[in-house]
Protein backbone atom coordinates (compact mmCIF):
# COMPACT_ATOMS: atom_id res chain seq x y z
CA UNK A 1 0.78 -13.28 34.99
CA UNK A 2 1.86 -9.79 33.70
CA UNK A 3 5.08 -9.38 32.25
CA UNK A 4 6.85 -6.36 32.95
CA UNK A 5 8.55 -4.48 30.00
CA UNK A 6 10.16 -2.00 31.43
CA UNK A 7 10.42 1.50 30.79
CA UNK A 8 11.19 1.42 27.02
CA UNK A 9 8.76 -1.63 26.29
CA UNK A 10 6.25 0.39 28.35
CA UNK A 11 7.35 3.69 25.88
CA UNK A 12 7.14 1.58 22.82
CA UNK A 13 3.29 0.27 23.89
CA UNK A 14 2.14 3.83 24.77
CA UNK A 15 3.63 5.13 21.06
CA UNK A 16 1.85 2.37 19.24
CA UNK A 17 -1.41 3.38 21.18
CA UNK A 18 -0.92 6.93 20.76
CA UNK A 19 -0.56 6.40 16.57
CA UNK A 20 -3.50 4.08 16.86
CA UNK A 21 -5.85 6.60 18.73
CA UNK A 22 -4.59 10.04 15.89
CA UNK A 23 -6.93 8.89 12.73
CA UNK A 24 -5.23 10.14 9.70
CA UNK A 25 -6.68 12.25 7.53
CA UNK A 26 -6.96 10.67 3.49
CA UNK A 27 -7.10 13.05 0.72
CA UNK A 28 -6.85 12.71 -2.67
CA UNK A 29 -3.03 12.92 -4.43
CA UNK A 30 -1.87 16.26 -4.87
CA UNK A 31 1.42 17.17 -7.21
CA UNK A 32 2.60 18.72 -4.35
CA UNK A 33 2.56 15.34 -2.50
CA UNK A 34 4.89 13.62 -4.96
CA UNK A 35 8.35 13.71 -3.45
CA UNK A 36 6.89 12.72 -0.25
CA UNK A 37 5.16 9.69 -2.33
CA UNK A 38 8.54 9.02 -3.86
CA UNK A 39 10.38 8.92 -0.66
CA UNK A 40 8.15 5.90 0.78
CA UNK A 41 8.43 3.61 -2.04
CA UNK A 42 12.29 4.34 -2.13
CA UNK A 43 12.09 3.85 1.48
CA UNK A 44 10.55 0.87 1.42
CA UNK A 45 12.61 -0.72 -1.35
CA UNK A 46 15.61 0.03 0.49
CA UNK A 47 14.44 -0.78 3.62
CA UNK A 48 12.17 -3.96 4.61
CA UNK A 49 11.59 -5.17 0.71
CA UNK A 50 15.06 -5.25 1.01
CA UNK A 51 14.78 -8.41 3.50
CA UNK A 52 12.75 -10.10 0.93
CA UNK A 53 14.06 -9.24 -2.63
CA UNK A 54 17.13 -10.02 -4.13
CA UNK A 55 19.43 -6.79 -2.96
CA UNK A 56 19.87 -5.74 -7.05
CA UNK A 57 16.06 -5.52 -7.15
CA UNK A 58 15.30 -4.20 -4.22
CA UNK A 59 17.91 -1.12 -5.14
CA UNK A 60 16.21 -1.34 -8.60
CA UNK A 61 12.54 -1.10 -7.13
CA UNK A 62 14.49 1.96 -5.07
CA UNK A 63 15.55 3.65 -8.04
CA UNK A 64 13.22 2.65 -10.86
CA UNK A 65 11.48 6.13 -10.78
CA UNK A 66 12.62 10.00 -10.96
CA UNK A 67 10.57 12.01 -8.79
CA UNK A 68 9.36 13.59 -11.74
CA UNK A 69 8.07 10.71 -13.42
CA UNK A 70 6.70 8.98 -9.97
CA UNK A 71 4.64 12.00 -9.53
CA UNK A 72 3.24 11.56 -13.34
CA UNK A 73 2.96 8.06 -12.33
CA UNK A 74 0.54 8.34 -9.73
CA UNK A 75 -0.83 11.22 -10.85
CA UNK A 76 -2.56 9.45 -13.80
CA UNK A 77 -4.17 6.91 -11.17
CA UNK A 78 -6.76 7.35 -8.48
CA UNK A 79 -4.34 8.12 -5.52
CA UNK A 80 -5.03 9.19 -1.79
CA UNK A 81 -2.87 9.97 0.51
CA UNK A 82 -2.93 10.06 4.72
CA UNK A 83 -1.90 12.55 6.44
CA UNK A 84 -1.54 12.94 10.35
CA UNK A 85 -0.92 16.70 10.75
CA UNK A 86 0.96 18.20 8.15
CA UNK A 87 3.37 14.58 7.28
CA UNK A 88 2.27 12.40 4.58
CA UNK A 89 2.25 9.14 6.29
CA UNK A 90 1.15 6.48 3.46
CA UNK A 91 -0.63 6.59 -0.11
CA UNK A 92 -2.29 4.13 -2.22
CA UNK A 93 -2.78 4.08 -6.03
CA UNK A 94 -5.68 2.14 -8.55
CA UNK A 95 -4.64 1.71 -11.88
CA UNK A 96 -7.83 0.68 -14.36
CA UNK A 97 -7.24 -1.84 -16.65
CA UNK A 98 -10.74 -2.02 -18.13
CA UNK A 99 -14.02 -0.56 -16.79
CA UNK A 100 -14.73 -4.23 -14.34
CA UNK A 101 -10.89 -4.61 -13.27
CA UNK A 102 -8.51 -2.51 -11.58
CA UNK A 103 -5.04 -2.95 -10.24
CA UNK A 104 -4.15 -2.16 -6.60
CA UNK A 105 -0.65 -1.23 -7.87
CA UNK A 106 0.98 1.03 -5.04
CA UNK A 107 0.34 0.35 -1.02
CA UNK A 108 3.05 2.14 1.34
CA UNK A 109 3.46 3.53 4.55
CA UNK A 110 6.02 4.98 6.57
CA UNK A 111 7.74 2.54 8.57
CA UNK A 112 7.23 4.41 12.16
CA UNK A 113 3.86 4.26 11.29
CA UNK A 114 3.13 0.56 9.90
CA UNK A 115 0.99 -1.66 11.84
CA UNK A 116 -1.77 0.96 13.71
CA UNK A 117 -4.08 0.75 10.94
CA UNK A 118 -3.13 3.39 8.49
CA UNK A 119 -2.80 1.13 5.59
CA UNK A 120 -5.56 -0.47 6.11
CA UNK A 121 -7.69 2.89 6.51
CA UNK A 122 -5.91 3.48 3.31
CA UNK A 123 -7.20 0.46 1.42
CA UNK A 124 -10.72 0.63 2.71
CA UNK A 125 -10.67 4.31 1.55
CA UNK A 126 -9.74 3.96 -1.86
CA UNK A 127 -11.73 1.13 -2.60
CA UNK A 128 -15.06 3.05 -1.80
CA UNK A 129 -13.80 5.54 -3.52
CA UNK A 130 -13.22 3.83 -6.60
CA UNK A 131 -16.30 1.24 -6.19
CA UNK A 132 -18.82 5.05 -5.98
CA UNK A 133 -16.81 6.76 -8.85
CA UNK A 134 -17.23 3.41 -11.09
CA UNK A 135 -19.95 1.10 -10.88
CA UNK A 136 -19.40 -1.08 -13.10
CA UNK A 137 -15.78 -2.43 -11.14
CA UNK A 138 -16.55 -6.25 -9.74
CA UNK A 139 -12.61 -6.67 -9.41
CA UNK A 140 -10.02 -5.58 -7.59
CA UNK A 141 -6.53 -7.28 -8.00
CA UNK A 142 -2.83 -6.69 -6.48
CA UNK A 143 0.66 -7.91 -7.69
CA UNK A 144 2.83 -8.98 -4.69
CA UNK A 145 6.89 -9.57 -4.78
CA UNK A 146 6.82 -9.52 -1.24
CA UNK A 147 3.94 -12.14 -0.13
CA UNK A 148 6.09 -13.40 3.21
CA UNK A 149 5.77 -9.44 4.76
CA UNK A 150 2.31 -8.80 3.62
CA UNK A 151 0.17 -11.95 2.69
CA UNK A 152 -1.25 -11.45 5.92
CA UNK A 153 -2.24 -8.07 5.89
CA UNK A 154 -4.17 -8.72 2.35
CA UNK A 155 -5.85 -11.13 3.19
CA UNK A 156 -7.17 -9.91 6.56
CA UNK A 157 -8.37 -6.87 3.55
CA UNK A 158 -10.29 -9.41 1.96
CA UNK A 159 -8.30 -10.54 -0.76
CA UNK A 160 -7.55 -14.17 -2.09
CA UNK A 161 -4.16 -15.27 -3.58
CA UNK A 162 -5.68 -17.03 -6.92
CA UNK A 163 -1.82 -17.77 -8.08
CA UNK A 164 1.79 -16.84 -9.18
CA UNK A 165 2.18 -14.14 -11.20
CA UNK A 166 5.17 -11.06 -11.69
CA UNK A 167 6.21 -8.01 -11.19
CA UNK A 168 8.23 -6.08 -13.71
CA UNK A 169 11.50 -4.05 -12.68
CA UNK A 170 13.97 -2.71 -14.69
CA UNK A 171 16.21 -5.48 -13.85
CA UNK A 172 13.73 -7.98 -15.13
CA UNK A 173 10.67 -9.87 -13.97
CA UNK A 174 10.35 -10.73 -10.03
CA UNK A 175 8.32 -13.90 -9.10
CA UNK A 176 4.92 -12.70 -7.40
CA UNK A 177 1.80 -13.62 -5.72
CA UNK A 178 -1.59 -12.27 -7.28
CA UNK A 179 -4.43 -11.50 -5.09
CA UNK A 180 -7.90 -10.86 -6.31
CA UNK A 181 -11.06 -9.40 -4.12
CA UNK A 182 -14.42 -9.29 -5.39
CA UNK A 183 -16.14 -5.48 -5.46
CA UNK A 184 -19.16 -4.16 -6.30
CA UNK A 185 -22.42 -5.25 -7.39
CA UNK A 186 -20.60 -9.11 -7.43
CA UNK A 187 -19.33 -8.84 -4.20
CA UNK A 188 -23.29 -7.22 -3.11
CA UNK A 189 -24.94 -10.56 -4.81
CA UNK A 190 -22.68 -13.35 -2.79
């Protein structure tokens, strides 16, 4: 039996399918590309994180970073960025904490545009990237103060929560869930 949307439920299924079909384009970070960087996570904080978090950290998370020193931030990791046209749509940042284990510290994209695979184009990207660029990494691992809007979506990536762990914000330490995925020559030899 097909159910019938209507117009605007037909409107809203033929944007999603559009946004699916337009591959983005992923670059690396670019100075230029910080305030647009900046706006996401703020965005994000503000917005859905804000569902999840207590409201003083979410509005923390918002406002933990000048544009300035976001930019620096990122800057200093290995950072790519989508584009679809000339809009910045979603970045991810590595941070290395030793030659074998890096830190999947930043994953956002822009709320019109979550769920048609741009985060996930995102991840696959910067892993290669990262895994060619540095051999010797066997281990990726992520920080999550959110699990309940994205434990799904990490571990369809091919991560495993391995247990509790925290993320630090100015206002103090929020409770999260650590994820770790096997990369490399370890993940070649399973």
């Amino acid at each position: 039996m097909q159910q019938d949307h209507g117009f605007l439920g037909d409107f809203k299924i033929y944007i999603c399918i559009k946004k699916m079909i337009e591959l983005p384009d992923i670059r690396d970070y670019r100075p230029e590309d910080r305030e647009a960087c900046h706006e996401l996570r703020r965005a994000a904080f503000s917005g859905i994180f804000s569902n999840f978090l207590d409201k003083d950290a979410a509005r923390a998370g918002a406002e933990s970073y000048s544009i300035s020193e976001f930019g620096d931030r990122i800057g200093a990791m290995d950072t790519f960025v989508a584009t679809l046209g000339e809009v910045l749509v979603g970045f991810c940042s590595i941070r290395f904490h030793s030659s074998t284990r890096a830190e999947l510290l930043y994953l956002y994209v822009r709320s019109d545009y979550r769920g048609t695979g741009i985060g996930s184009q995102l991840v696959s990207h910067a892993e290669q990237q990262v895994s060619r660029a540095h051999p010797e990494l066997v281990m990726l691992f992520l920080d999550t103060a959110v699990p309940d809007y994205n434990r799904m979506f990490w571990e369809r990536m091919g991560y495993q929560p391995t247990g509790t762990s925290y993320c630090a914000y100015p206002t103090g330490k929020i409770p999260a869930l650590h994820f770790e995925k096997r990369v490399g020559r370890l993940s070649a030899e399973k």
